[in-house]
N, C-alpha and C. Protein backbone atom coordinates (compact mmCIF):
# COMPACT_ATOMS: atom_id res chain seq x y z
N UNK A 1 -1.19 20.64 -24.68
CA UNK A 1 -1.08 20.33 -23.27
C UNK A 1 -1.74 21.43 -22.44
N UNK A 2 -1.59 22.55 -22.88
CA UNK A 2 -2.34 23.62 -21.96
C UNK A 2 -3.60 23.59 -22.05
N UNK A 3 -4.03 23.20 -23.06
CA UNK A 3 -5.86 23.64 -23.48
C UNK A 3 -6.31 22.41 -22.30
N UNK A 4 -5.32 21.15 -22.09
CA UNK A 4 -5.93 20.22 -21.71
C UNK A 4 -5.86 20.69 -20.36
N UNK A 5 -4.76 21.25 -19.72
CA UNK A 5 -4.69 21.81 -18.21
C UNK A 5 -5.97 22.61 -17.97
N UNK A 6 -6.36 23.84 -18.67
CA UNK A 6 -7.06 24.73 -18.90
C UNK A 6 -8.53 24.23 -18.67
N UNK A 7 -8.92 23.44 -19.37
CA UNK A 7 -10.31 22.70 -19.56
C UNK A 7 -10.45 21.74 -18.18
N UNK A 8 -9.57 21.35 -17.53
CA UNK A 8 -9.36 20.44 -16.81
C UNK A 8 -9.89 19.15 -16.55
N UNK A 9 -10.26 19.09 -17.73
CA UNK A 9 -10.93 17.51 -17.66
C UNK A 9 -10.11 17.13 -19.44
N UNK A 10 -9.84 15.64 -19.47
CA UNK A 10 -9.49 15.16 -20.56
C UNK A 10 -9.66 13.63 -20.34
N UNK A 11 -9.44 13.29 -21.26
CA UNK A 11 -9.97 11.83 -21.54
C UNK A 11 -8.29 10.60 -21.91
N UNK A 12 -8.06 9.51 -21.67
CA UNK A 12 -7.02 8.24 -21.34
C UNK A 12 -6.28 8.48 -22.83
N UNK A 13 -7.40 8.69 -24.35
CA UNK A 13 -6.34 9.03 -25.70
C UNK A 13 -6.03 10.21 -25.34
N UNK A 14 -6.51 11.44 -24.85
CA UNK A 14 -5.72 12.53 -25.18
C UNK A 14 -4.41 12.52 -24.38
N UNK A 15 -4.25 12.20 -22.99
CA UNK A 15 -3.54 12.06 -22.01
C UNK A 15 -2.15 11.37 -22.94
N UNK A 16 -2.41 10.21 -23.65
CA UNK A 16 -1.62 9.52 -24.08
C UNK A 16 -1.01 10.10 -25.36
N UNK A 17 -1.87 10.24 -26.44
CA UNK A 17 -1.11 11.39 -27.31
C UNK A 17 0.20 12.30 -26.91
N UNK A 18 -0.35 13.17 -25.72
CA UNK A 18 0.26 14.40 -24.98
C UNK A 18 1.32 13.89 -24.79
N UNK A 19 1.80 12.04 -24.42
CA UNK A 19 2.61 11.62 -23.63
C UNK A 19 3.79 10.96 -25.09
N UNK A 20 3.04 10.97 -25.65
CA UNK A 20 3.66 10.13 -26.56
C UNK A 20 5.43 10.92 -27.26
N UNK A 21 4.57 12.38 -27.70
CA UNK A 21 6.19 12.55 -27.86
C UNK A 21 7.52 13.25 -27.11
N UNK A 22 6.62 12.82 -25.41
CA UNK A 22 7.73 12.29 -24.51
C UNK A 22 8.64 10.86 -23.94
N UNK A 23 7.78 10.26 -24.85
CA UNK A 23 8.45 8.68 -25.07
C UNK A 23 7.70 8.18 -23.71
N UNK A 24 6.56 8.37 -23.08
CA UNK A 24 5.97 8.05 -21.72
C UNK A 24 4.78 7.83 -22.35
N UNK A 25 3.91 6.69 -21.47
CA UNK A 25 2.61 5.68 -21.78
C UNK A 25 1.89 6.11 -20.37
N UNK A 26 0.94 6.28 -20.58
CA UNK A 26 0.20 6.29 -19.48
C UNK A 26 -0.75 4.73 -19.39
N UNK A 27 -0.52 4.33 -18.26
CA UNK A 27 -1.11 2.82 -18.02
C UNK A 27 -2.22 2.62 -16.76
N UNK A 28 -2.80 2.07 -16.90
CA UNK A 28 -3.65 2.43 -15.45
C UNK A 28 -3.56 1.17 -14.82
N UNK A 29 -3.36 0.68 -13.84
CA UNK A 29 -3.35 -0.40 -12.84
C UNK A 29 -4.59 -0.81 -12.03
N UNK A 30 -5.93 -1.41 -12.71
CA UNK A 30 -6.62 -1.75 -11.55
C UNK A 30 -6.42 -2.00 -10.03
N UNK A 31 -6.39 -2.22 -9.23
CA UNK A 31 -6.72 -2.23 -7.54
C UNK A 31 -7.93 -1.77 -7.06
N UNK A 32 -8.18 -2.46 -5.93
CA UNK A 32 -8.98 -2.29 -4.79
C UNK A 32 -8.00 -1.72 -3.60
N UNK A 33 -7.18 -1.78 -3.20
CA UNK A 33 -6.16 -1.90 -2.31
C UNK A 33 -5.84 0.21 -2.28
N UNK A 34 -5.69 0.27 -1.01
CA UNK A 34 -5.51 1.34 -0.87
C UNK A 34 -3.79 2.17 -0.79
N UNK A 35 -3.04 2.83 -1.35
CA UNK A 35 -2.02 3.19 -1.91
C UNK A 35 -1.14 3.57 -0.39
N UNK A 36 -0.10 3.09 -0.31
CA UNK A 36 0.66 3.62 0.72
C UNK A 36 1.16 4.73 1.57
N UNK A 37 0.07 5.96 0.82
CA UNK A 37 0.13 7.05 1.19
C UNK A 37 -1.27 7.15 1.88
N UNK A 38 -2.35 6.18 1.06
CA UNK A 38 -3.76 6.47 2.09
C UNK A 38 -3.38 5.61 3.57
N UNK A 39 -2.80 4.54 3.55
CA UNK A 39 -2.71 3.92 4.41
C UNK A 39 -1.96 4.17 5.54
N UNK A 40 -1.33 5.28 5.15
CA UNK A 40 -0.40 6.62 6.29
C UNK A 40 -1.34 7.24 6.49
N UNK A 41 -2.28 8.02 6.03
CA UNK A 41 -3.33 8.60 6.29
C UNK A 41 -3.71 8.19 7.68
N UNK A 42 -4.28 7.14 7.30
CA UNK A 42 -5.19 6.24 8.01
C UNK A 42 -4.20 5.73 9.42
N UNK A 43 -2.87 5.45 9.16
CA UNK A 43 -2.07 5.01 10.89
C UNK A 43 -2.07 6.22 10.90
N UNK A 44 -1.92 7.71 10.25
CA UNK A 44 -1.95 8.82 11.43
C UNK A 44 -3.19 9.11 12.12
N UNK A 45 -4.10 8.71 11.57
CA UNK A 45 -5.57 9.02 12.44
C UNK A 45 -5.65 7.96 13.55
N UNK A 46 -4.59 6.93 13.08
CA UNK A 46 -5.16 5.96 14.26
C UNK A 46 -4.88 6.01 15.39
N UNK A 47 -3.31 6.52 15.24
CA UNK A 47 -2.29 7.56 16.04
C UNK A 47 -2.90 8.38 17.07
N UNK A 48 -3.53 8.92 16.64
CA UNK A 48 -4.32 10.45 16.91
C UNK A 48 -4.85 9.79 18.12
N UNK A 49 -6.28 9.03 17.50
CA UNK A 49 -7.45 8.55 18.27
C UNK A 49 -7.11 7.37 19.64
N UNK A 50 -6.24 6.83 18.86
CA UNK A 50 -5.92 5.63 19.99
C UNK A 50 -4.88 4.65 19.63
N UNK A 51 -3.70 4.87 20.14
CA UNK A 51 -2.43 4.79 19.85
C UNK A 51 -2.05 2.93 20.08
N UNK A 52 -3.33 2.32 20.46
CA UNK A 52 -2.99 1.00 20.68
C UNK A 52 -2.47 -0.03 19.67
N UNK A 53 -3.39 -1.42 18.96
CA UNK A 53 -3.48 -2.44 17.89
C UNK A 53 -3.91 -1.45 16.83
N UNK A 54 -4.46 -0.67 16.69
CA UNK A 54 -5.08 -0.19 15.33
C UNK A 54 -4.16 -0.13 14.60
N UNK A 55 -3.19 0.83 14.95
CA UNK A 55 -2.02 1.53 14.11
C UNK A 55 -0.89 0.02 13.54
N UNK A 56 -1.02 -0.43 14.34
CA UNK A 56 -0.42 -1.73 14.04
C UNK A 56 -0.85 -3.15 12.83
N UNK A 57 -2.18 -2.57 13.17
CA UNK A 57 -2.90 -3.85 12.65
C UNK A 57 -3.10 -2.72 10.86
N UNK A 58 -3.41 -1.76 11.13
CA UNK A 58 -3.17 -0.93 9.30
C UNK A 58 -1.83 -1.20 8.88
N UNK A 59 -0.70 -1.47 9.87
CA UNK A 59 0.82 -1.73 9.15
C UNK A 59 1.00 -3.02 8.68
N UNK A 60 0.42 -3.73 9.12
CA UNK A 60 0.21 -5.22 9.05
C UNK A 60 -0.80 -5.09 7.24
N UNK A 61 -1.75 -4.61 7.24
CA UNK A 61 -2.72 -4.36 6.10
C UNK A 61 -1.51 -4.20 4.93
N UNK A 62 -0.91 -2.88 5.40
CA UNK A 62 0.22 -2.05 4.08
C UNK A 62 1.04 -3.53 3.55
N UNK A 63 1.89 -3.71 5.30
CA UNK A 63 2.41 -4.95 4.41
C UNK A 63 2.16 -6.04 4.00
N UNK A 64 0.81 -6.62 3.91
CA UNK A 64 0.51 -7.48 2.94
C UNK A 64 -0.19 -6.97 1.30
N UNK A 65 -0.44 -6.23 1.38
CA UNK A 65 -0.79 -5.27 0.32
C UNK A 65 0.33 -5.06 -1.03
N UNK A 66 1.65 -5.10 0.28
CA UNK A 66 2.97 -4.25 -0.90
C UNK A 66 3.80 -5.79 -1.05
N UNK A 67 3.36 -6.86 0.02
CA UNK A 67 4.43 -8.20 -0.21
C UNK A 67 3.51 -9.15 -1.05
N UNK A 68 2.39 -9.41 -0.92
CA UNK A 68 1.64 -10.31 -2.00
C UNK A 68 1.17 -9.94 -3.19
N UNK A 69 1.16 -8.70 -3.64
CA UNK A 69 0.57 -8.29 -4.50
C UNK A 69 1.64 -8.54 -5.82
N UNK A 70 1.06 -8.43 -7.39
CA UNK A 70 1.92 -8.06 -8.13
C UNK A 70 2.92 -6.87 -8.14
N UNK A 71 4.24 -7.10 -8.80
CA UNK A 71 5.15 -6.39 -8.51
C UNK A 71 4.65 -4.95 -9.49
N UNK A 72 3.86 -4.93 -10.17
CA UNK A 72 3.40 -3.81 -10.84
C UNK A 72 2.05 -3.26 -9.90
N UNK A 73 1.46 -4.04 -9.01
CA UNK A 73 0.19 -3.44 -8.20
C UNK A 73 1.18 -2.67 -7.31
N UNK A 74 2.14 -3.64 -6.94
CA UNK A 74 3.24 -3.20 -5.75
C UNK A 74 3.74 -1.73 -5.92
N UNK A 75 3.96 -1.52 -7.03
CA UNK A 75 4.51 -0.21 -7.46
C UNK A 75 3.69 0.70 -7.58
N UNK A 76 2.79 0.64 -8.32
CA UNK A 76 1.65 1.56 -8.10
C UNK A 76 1.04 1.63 -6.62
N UNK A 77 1.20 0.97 -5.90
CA UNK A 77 0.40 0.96 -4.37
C UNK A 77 1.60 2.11 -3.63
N UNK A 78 2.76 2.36 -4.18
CA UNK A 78 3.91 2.53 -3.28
C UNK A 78 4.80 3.99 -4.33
N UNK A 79 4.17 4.37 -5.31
CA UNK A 79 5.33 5.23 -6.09
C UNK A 79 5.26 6.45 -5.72
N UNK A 80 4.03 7.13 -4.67
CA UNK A 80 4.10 8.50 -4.33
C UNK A 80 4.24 8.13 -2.98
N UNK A 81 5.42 9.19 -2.51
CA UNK A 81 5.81 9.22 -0.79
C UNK A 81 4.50 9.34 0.17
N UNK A 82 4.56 8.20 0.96
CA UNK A 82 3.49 8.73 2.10
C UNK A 82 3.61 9.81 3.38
N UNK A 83 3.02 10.50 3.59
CA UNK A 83 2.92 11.38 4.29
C UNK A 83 3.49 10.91 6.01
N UNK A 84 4.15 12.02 6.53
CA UNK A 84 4.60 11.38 7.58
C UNK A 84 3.63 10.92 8.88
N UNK A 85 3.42 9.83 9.30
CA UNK A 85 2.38 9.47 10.56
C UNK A 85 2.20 10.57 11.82
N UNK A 86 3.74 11.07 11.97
CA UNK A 86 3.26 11.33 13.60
C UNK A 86 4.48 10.77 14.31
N UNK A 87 5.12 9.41 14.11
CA UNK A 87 6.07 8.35 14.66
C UNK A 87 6.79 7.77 13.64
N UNK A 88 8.15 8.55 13.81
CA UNK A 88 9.06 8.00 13.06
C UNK A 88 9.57 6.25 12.68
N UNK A 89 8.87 5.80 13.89
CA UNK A 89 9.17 3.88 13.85
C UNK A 89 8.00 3.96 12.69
N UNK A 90 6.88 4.39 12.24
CA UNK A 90 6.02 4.29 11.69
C UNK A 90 6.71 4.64 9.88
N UNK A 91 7.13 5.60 10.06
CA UNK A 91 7.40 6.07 9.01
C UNK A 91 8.48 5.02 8.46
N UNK A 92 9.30 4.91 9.32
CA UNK A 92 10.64 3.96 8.75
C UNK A 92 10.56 2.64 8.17
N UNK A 93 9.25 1.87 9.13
CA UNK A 93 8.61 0.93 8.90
C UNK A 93 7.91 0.71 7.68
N UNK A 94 7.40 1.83 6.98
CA UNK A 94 6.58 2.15 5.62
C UNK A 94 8.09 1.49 4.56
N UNK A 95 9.12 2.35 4.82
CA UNK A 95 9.94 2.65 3.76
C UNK A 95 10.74 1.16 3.63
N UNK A 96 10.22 0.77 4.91
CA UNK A 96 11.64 -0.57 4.66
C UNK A 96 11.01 -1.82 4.37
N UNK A 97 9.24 -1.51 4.42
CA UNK A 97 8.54 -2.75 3.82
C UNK A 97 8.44 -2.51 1.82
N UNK A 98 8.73 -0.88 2.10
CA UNK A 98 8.62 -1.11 0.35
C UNK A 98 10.25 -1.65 -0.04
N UNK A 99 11.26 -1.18 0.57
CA UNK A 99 12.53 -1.72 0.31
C UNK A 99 12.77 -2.92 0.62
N UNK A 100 12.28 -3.74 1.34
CA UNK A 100 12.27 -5.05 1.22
C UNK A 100 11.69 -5.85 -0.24
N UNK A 101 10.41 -5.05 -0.46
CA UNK A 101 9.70 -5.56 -1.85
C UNK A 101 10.76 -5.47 -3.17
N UNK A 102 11.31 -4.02 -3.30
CA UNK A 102 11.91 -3.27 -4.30
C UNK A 102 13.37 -3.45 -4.30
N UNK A 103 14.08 -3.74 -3.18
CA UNK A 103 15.54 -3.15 -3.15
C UNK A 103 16.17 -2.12 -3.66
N UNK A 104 17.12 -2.01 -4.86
CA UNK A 104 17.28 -0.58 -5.24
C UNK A 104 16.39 -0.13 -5.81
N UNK A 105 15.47 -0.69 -6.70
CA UNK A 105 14.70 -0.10 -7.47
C UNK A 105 13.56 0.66 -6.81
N UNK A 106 13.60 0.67 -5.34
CA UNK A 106 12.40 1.30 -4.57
C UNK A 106 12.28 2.35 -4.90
N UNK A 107 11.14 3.03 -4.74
CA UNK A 107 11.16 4.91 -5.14
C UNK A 107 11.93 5.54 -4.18
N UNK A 108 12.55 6.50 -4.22
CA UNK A 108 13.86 7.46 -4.07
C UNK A 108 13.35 7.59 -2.58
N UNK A 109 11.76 8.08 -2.53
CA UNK A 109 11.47 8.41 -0.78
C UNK A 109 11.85 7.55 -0.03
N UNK A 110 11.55 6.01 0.11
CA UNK A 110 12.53 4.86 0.59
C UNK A 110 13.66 5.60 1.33
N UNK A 111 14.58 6.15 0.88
CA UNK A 111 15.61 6.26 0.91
C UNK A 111 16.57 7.65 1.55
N UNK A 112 15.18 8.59 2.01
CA UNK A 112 15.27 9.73 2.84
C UNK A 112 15.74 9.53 3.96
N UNK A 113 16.42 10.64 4.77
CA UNK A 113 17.13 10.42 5.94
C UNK A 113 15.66 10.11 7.19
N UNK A 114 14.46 10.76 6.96
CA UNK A 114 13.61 10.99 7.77
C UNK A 114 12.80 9.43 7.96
N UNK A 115 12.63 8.46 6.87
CA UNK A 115 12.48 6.87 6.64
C UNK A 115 13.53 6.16 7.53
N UNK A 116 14.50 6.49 8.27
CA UNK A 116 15.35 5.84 9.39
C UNK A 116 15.29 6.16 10.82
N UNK A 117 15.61 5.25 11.48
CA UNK A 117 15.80 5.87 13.02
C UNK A 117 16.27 5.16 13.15
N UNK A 118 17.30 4.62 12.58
CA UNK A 118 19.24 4.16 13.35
C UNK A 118 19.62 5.83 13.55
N UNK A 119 20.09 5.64 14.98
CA UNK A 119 20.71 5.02 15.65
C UNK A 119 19.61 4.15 16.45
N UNK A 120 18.26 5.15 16.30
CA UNK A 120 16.93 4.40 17.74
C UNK A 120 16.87 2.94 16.82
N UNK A 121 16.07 2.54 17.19
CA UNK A 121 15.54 1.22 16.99
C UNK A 121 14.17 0.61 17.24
N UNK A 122 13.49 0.02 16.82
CA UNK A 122 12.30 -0.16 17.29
C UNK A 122 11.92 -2.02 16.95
N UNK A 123 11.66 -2.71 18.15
CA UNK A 123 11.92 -3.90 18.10
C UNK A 123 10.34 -4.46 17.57
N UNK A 124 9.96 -5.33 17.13
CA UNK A 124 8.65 -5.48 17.39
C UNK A 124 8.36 -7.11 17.78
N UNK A 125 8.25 -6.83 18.89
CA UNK A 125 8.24 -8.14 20.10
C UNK A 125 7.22 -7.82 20.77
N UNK A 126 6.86 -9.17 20.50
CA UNK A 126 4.88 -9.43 21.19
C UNK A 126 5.89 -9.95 22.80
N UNK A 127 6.88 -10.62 23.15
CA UNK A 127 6.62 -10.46 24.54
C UNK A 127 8.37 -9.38 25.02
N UNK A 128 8.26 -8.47 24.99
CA UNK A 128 9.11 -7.16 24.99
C UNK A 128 10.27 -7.95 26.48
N UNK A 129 9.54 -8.12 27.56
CA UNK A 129 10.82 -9.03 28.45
C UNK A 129 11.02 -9.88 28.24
N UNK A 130 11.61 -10.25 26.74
CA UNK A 130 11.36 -11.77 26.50
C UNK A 130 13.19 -11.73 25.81
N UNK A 131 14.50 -11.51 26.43
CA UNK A 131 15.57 -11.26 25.75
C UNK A 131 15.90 -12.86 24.29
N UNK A 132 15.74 -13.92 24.83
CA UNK A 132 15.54 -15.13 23.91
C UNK A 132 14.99 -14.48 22.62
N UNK A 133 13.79 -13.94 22.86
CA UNK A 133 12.95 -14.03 21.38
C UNK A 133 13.40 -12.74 20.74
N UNK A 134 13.86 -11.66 21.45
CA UNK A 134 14.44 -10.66 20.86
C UNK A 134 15.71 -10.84 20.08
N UNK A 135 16.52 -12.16 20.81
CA UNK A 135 17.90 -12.42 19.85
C UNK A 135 16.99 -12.90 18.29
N UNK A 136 16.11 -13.68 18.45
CA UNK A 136 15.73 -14.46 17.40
C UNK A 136 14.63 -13.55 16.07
N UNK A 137 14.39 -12.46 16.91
CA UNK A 137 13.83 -11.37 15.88
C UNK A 137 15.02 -10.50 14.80
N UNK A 138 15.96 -10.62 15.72
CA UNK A 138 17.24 -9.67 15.45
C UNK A 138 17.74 -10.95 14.26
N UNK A 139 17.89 -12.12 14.51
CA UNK A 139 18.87 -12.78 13.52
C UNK A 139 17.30 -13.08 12.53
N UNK A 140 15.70 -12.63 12.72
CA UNK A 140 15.74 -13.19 11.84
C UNK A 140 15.08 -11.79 10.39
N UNK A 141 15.97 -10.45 11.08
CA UNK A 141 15.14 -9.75 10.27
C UNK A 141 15.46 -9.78 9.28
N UNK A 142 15.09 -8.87 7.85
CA UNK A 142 15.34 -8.73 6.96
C UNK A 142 16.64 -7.67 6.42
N UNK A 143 17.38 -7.79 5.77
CA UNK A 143 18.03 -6.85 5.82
C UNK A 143 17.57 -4.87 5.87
N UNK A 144 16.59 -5.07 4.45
CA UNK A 144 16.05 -3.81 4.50
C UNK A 144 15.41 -3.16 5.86
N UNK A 145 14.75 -3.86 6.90
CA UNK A 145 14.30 -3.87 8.00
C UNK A 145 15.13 -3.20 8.84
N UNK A 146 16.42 -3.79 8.97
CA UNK A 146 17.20 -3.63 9.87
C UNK A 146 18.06 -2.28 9.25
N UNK A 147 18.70 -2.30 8.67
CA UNK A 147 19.18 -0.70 7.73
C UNK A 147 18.02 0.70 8.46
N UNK A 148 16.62 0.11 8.41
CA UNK A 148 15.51 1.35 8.75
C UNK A 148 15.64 1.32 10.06
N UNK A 149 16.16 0.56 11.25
CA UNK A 149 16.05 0.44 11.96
C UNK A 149 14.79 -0.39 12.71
N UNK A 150 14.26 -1.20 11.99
CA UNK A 150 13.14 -1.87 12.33
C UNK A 150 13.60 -3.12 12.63
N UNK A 151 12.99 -4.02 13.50
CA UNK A 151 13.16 -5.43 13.72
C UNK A 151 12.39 -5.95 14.06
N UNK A 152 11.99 -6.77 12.71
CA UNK A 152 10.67 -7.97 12.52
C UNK A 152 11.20 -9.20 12.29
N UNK A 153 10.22 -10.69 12.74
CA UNK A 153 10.75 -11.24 12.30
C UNK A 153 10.25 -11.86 10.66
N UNK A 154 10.99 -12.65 9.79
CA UNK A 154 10.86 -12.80 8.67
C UNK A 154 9.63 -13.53 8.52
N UNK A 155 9.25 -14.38 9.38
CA UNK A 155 8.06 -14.73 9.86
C UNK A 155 6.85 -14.20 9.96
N UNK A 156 6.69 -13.39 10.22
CA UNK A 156 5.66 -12.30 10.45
C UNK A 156 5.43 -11.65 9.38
N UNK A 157 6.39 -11.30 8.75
CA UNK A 157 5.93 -10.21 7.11
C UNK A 157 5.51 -11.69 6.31
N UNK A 158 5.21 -12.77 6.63
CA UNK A 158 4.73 -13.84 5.60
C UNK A 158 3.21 -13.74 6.16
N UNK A 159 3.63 -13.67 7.44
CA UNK A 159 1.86 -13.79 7.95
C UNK A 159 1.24 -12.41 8.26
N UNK A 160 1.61 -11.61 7.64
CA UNK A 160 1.06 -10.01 7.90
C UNK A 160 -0.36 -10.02 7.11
């Protein structure tokens, strides 16, 4: 294992050997799809530059990425913590679209105090003075959603 650190380049058998008599496989997951930590990347720059649809429309990207995909792309798109945006509705929003996918089995970051903002809340209503459609976002979120403090409706993560 050291010679292989040392040299710093190694090849998919040696990796696996190394792994083997830790009872661990190394597997590789094709994708195109960019991992839930680049895609934080990317809403914090959007953040940065122009705080409008962008940032919104990359959350929209993540979550179709982590809800249609295979549950093994899903995991690999989602098993290293993403970096924090900038906006905690952002961040919370990350954790509760992978906990919607995963439930308990989500990765542990999911599940950080800094992935919430209950008590805040953050509604996401296209017409914001609209109290009707806000009841109907609220009854129709998801559970994991609502735990993060997010409120979407169930509707919308189909058409994300």
């Amino acid at each position: 294992m050291r010679r292989a650190e040392n040299v710093g380049e190694t090849n998919v058998s040696t990796v696996d050997r190394l792994l083997r008599p830790l009872e661990q496989r190394l597997t590789a997951v094709p994708t195109d799809r960019p991992t839930a930590a680049e895609r934080a990347l990317e809403i914090a720059q959007e953040l940065r530059e122009d705080p409008g649809w962008a940032p919104i429309k990359t959350l929209g990207q993540l979550t179709n990425d982590v809800l249609s995909t295979s549950r093994t792309v899903a995991t690999t798109l989602t098993a290293s913590e993403p970096p924090p945006v900038g906006d905690r509705r952002y961040d919370a929003y990350i954790a509760a679209v992978v906990e919607h996918r995963f439930g308990q089995d989500a990765p542990g970051w999911v599940f950080t105090p800094s992935r919430y903002i209950t008590p805040d809340e953050w509604v996401l209503n296209p017409a914001p003075d609209n109290p009707e459609l806000e009841a109907i976002i609220r009854a129709e979120t998801p559970a994991a959603f609502a735990r993060h403090g997010i409120y979407i409706s169930s509707a919308d993560l189909e058409s994300a």
